[in-house]
N, C-alpha and C. Protein backbone atom coordinates (compact mmCIF):
# COMPACT_ATOMS: atom_id res chain seq x y z
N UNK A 1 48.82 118.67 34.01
CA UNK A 1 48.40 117.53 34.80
C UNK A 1 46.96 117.77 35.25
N UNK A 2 46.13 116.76 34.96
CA UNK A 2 44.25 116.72 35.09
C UNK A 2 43.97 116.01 36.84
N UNK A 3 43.59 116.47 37.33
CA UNK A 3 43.02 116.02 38.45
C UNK A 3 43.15 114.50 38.32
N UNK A 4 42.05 113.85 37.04
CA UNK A 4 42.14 112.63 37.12
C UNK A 4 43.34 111.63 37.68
N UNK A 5 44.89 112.52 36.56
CA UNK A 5 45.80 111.85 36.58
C UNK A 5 46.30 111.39 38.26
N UNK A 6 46.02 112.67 38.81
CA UNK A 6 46.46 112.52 40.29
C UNK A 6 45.49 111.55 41.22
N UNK A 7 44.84 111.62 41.00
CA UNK A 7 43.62 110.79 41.41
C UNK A 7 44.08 109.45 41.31
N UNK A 8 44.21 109.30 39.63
CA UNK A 8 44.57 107.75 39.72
C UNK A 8 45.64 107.29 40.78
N UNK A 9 47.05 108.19 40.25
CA UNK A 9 48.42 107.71 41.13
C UNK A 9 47.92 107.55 42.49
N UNK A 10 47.15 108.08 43.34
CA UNK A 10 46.49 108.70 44.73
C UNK A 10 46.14 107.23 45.04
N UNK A 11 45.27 106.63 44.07
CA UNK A 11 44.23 105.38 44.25
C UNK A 11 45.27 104.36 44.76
N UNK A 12 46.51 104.67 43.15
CA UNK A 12 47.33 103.56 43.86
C UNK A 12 47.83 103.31 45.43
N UNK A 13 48.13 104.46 45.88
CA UNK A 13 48.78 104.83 46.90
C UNK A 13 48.22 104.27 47.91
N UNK A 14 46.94 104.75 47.71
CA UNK A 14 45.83 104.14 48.75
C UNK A 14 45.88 102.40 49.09
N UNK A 15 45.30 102.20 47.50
CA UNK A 15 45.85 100.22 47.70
C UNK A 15 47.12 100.15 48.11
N UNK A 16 48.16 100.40 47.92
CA UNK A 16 49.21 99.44 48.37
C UNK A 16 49.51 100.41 49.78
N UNK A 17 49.13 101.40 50.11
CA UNK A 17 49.53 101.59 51.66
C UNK A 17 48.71 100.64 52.39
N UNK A 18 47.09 100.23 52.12
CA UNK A 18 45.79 99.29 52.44
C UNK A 18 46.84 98.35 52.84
N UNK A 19 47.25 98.07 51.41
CA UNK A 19 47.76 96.71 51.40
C UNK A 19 49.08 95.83 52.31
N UNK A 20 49.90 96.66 52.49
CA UNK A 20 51.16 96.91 53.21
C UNK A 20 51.22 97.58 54.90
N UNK A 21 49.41 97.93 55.27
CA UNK A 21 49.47 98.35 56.02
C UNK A 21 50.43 99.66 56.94
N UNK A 22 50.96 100.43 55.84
CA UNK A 22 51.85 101.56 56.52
C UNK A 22 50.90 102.63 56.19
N UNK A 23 51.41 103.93 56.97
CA UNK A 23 50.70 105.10 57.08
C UNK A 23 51.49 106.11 56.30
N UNK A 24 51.20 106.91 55.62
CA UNK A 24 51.92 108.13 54.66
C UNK A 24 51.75 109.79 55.34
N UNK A 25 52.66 110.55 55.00
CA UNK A 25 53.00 111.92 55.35
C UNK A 25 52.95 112.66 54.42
N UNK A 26 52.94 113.74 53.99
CA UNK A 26 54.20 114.79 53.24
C UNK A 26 53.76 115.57 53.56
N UNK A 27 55.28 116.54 53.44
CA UNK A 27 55.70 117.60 53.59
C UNK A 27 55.88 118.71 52.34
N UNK A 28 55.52 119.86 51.97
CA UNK A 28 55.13 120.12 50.52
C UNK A 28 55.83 121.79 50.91
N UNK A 29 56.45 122.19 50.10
CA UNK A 29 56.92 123.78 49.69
C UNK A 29 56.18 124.24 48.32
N UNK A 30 57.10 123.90 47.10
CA UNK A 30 56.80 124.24 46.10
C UNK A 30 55.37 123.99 45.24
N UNK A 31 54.78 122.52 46.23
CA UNK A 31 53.57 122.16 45.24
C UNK A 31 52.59 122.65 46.19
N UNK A 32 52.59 123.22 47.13
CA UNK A 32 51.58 124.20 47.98
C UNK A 32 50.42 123.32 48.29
N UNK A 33 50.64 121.93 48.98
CA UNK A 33 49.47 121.23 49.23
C UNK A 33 48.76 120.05 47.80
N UNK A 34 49.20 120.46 46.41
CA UNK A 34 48.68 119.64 45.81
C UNK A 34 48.60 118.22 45.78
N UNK A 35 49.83 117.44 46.18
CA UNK A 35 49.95 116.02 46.45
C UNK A 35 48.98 115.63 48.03
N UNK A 36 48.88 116.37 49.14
CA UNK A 36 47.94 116.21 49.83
C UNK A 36 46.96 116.22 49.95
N UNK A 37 46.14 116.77 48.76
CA UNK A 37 44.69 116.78 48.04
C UNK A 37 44.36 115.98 47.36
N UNK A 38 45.22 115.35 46.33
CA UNK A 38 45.01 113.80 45.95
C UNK A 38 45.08 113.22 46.98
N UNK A 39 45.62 112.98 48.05
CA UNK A 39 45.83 111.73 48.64
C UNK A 39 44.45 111.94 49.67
N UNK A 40 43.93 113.40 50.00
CA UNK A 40 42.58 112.97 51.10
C UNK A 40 41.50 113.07 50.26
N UNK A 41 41.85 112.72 48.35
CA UNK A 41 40.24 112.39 48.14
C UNK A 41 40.56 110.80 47.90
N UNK A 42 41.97 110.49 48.15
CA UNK A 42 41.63 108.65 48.08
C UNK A 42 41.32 107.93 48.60
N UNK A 43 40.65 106.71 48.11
CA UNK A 43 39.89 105.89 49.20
C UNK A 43 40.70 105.41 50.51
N UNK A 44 39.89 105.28 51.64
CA UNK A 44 40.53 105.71 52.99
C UNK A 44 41.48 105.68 53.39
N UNK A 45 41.59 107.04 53.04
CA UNK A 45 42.43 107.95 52.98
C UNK A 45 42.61 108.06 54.94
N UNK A 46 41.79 108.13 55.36
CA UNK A 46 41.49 107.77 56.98
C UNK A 46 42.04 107.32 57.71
N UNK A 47 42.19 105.99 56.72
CA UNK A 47 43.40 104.71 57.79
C UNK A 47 44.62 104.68 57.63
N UNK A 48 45.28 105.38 56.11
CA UNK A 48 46.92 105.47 56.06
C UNK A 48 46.98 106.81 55.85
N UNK A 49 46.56 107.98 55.38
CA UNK A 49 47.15 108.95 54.81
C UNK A 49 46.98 109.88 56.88
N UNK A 50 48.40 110.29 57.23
CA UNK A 50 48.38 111.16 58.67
C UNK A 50 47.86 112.34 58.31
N UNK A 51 48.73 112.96 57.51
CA UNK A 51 48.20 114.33 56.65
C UNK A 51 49.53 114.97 56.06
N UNK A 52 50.13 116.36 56.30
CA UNK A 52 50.94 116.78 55.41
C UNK A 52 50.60 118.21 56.04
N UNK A 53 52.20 118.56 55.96
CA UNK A 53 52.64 120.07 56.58
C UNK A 53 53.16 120.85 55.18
N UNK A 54 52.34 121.81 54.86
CA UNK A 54 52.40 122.70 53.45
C UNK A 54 53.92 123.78 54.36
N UNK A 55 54.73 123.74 53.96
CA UNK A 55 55.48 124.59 54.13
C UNK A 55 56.35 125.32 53.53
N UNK A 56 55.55 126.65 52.85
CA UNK A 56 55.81 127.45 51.71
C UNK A 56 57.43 128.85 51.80
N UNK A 57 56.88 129.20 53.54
CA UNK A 57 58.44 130.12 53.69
C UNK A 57 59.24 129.03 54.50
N UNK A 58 60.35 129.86 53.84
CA UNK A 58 61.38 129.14 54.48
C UNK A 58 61.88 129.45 55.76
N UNK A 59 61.42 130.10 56.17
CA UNK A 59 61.30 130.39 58.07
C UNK A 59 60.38 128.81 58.50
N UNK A 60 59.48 128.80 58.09
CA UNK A 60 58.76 127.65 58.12
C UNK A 60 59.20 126.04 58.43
N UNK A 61 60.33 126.56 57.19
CA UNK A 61 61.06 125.04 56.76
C UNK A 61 62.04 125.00 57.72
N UNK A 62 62.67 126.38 57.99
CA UNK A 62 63.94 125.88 59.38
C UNK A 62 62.75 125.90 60.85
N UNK A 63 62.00 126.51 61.10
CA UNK A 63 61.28 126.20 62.58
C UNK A 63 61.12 125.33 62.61
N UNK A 64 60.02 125.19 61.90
CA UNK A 64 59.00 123.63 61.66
C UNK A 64 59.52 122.63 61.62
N UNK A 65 60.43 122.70 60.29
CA UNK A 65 60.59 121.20 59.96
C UNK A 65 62.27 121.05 59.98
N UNK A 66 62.75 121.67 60.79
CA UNK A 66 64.08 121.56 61.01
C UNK A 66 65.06 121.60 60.17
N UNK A 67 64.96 122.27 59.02
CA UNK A 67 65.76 122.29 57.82
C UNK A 67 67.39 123.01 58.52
N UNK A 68 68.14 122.81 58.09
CA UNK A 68 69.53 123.18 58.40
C UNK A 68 69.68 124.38 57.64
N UNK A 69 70.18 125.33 58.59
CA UNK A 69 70.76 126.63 57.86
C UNK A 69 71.39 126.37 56.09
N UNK A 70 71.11 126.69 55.16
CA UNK A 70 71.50 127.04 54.05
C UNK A 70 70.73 127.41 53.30
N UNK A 71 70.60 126.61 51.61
CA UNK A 71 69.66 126.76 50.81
C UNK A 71 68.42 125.83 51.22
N UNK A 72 66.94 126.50 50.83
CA UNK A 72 65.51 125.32 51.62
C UNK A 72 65.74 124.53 49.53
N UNK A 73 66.24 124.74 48.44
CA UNK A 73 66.15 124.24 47.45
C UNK A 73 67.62 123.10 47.24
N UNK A 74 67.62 122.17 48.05
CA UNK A 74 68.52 121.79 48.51
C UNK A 74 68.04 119.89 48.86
N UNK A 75 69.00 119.29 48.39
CA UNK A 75 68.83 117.51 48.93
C UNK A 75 68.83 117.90 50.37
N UNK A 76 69.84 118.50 51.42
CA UNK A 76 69.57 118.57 52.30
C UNK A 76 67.95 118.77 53.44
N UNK A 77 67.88 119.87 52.42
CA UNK A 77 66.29 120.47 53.19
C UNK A 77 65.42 119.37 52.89
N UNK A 78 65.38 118.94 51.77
CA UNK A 78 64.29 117.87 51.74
C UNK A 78 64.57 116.84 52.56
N UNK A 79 65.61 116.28 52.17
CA UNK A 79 65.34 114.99 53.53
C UNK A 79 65.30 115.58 54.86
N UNK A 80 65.62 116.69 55.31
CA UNK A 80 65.35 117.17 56.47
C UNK A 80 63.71 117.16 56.73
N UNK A 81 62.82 117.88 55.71
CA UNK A 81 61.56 117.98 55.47
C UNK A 81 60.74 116.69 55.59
N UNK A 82 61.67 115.65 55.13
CA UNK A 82 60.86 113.97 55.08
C UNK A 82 60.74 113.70 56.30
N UNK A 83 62.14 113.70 56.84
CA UNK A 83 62.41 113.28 58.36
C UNK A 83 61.22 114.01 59.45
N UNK A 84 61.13 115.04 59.38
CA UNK A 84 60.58 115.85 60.47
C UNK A 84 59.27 115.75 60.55
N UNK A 85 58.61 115.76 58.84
CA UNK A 85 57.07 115.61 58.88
C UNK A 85 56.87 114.16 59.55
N UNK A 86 57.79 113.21 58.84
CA UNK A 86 57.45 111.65 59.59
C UNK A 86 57.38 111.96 60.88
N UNK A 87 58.33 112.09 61.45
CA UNK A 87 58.05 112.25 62.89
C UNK A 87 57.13 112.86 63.41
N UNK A 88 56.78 114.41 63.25
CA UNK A 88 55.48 115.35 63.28
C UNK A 88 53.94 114.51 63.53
N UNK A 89 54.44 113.73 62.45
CA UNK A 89 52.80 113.37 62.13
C UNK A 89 52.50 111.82 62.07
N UNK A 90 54.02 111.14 62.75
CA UNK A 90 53.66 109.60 63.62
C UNK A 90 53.36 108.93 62.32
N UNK A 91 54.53 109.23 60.74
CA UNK A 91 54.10 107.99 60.17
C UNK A 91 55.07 106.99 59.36
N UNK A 92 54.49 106.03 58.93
CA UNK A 92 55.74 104.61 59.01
C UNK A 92 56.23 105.68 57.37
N UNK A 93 56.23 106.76 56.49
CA UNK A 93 56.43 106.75 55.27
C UNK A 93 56.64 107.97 55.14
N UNK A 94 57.34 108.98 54.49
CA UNK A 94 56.69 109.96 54.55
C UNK A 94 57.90 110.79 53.49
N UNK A 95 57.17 111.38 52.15
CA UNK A 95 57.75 112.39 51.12
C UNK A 95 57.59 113.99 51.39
N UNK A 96 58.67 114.07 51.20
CA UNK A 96 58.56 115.97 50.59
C UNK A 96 59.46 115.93 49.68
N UNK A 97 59.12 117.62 49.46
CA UNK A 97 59.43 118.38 48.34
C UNK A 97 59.34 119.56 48.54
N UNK A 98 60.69 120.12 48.05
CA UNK A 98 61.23 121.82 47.65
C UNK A 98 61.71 121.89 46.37
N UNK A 99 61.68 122.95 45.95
CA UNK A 99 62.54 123.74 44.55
C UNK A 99 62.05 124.80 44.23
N UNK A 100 62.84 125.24 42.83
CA UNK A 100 62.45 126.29 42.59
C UNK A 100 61.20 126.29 41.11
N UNK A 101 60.35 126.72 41.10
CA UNK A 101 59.61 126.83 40.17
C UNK A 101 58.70 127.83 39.37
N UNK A 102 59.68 128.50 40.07
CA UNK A 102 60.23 130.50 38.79
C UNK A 102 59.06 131.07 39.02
N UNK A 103 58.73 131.80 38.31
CA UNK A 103 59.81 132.21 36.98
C UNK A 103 61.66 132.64 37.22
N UNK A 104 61.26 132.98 38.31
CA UNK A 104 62.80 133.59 38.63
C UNK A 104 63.94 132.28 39.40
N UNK A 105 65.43 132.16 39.49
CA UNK A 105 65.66 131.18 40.21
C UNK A 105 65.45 131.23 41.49
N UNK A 106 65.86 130.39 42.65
CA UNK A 106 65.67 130.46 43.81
C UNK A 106 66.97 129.96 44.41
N UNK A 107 67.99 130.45 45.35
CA UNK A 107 68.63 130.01 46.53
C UNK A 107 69.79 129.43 45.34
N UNK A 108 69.63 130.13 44.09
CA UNK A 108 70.74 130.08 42.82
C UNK A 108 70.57 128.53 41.89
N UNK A 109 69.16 128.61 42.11
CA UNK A 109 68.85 127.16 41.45
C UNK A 109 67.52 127.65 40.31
N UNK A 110 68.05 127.32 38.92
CA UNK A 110 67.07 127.52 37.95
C UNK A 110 65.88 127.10 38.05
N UNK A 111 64.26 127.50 37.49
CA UNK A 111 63.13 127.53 37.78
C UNK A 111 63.43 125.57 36.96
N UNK A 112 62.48 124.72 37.40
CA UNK A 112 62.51 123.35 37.51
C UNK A 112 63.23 122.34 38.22
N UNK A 113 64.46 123.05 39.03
CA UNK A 113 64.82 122.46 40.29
C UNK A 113 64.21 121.93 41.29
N UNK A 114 64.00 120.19 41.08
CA UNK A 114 63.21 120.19 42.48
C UNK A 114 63.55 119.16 43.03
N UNK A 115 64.01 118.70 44.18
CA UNK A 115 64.25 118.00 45.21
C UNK A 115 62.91 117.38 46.27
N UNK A 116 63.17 116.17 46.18
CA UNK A 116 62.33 114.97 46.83
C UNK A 116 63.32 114.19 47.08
N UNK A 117 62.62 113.98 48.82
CA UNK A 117 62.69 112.70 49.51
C UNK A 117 61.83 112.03 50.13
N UNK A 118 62.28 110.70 50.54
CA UNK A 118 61.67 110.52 50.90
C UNK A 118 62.18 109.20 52.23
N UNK A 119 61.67 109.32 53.77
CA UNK A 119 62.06 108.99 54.70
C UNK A 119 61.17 108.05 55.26
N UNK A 120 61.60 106.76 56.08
CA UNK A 120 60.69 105.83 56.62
C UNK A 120 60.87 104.79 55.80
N UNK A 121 59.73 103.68 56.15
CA UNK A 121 59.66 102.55 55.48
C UNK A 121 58.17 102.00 54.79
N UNK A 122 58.18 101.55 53.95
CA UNK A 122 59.66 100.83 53.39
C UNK A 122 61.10 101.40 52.43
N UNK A 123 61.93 100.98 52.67
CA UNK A 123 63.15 101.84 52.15
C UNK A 123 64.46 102.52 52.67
N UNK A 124 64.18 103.04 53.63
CA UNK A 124 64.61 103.97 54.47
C UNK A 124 64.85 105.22 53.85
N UNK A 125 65.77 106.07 53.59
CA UNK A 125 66.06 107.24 52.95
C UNK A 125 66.58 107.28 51.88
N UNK A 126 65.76 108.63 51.07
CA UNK A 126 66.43 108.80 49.75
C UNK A 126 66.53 109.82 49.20
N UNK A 127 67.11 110.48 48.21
CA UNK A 127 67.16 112.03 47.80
C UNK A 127 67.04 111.93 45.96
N UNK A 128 66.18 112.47 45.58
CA UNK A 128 66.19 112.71 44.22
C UNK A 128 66.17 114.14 43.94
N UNK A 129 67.18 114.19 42.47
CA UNK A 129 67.02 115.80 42.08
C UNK A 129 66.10 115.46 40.73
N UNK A 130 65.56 116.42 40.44
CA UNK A 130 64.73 116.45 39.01
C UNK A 130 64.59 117.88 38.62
N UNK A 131 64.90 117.69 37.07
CA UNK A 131 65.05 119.17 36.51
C UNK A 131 63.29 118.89 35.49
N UNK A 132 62.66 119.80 36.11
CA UNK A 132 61.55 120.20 35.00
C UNK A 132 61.78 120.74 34.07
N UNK A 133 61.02 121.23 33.41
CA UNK A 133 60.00 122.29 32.66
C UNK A 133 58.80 122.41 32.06
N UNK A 134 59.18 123.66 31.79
CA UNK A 134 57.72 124.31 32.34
C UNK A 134 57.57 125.57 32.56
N UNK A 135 56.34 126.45 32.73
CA UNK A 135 55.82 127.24 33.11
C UNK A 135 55.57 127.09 35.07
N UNK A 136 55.55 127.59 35.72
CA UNK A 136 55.42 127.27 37.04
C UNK A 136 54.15 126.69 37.65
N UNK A 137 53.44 126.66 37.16
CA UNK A 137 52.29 126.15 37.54
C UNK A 137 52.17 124.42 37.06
N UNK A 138 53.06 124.03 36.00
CA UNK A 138 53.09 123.04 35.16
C UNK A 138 54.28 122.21 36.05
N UNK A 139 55.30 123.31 36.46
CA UNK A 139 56.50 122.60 37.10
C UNK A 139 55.67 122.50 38.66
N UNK A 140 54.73 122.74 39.34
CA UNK A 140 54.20 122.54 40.71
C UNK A 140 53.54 121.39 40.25
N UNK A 141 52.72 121.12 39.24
CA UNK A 141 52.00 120.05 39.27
C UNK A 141 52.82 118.73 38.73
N UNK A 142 53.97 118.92 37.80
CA UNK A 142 54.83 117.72 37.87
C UNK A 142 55.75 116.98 38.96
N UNK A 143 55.62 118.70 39.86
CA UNK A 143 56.49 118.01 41.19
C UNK A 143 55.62 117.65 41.74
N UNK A 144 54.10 117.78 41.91
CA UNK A 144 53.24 117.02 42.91
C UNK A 144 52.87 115.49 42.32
N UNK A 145 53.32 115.37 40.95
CA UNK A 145 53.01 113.65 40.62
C UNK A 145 53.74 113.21 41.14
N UNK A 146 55.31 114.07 40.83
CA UNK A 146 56.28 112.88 41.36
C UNK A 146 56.26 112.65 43.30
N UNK A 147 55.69 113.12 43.45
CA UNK A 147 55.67 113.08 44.63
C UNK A 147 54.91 111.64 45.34
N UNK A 148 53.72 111.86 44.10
CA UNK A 148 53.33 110.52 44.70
C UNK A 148 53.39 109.50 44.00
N UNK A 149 54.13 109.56 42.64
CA UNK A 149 54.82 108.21 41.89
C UNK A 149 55.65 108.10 43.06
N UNK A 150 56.69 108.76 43.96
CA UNK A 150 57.67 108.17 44.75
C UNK A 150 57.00 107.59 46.16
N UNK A 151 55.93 107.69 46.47
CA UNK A 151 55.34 107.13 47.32
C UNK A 151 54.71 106.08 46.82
N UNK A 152 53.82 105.73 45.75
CA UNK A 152 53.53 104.36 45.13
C UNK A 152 54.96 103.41 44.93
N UNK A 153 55.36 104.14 44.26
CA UNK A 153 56.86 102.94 44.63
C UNK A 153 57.39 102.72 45.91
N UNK A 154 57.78 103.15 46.60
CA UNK A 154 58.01 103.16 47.83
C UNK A 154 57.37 102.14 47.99
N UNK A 155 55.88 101.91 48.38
CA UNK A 155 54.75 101.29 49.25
C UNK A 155 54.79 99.72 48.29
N UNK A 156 55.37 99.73 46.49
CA UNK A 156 54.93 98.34 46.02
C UNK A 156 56.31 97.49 46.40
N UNK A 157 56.96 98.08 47.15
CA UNK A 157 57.99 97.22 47.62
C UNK A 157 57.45 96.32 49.05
């Protein structure tokens, strides 16, 4: 995945949050900030994007963002992760994402396991699983598109 590509999806994001007037979040483990870097080079980025809590250990994910005792590679943790950043960071929308993306598994979940949600409106709540592959660096950057393909949809509703 090329910068560009993210860029573009980002742009969208930008117009139809503009457009719809809501504000966006995320919350990020596995893609270590990448979906929040597209979104603060998109155009103003200022007026909808709040920002985004990178939260890589999973001490992190239960302090911070209130994840429930179990696995952080988990539907649970993520919508826990959606919920908390929305709130955190005061906004009408808001995605994360955990999994595992190896080489080794994680929390007994094979490397391309990755879990997104996403909390707020428009929509209200939702949980997706998606199996990659990939090399890990390939599976971080497919989980950071989808991250914000699920926020462009979200927002063209």
């Amino acid at each position: 995945m090329d910068d560009q590509t993210f860029d573009e999806i980002a742009a969208t994001v930008a117009r139809r949050a503009s457009a719809v007037g809501r504000t966006v979040a995320v919350a990020e483990s596995l893609t270590g900030g990448m979906a929040a870097a597209a979104l603060a080079r998109a155009k103003g980025a200022s007026e909808w994007f709040r920002g985004s809590v990178v939260a890589y250990s999973s001490e992190v994910k239960y302090d911070l963002l209130e994840v429930p005792d179990g696995p952080v590679v988990s539907g649970p943790a993520a919508r826990a992760m959606a919920r908390r950043v929305r709130e955190l960071l005061g906004a009408d929308l808001a995605v994360a994402v955990t999994g595992s993306g190896g080489p080794d598994p994680q929390d007994g979940e094979p490397p391309g396991t990755v879990y997104l949600a996403a909390a707020g409106e428009p929509g209200g709540e939702e949980v997706l699983r998606l199996d990659l592959e990939g090399e890990p660096g390939q599976i971080c950057a497919s989980a950071a598109t989808e991250v914000l393909r699920l926020l462009a949809a979200r927002l063209a509703t």
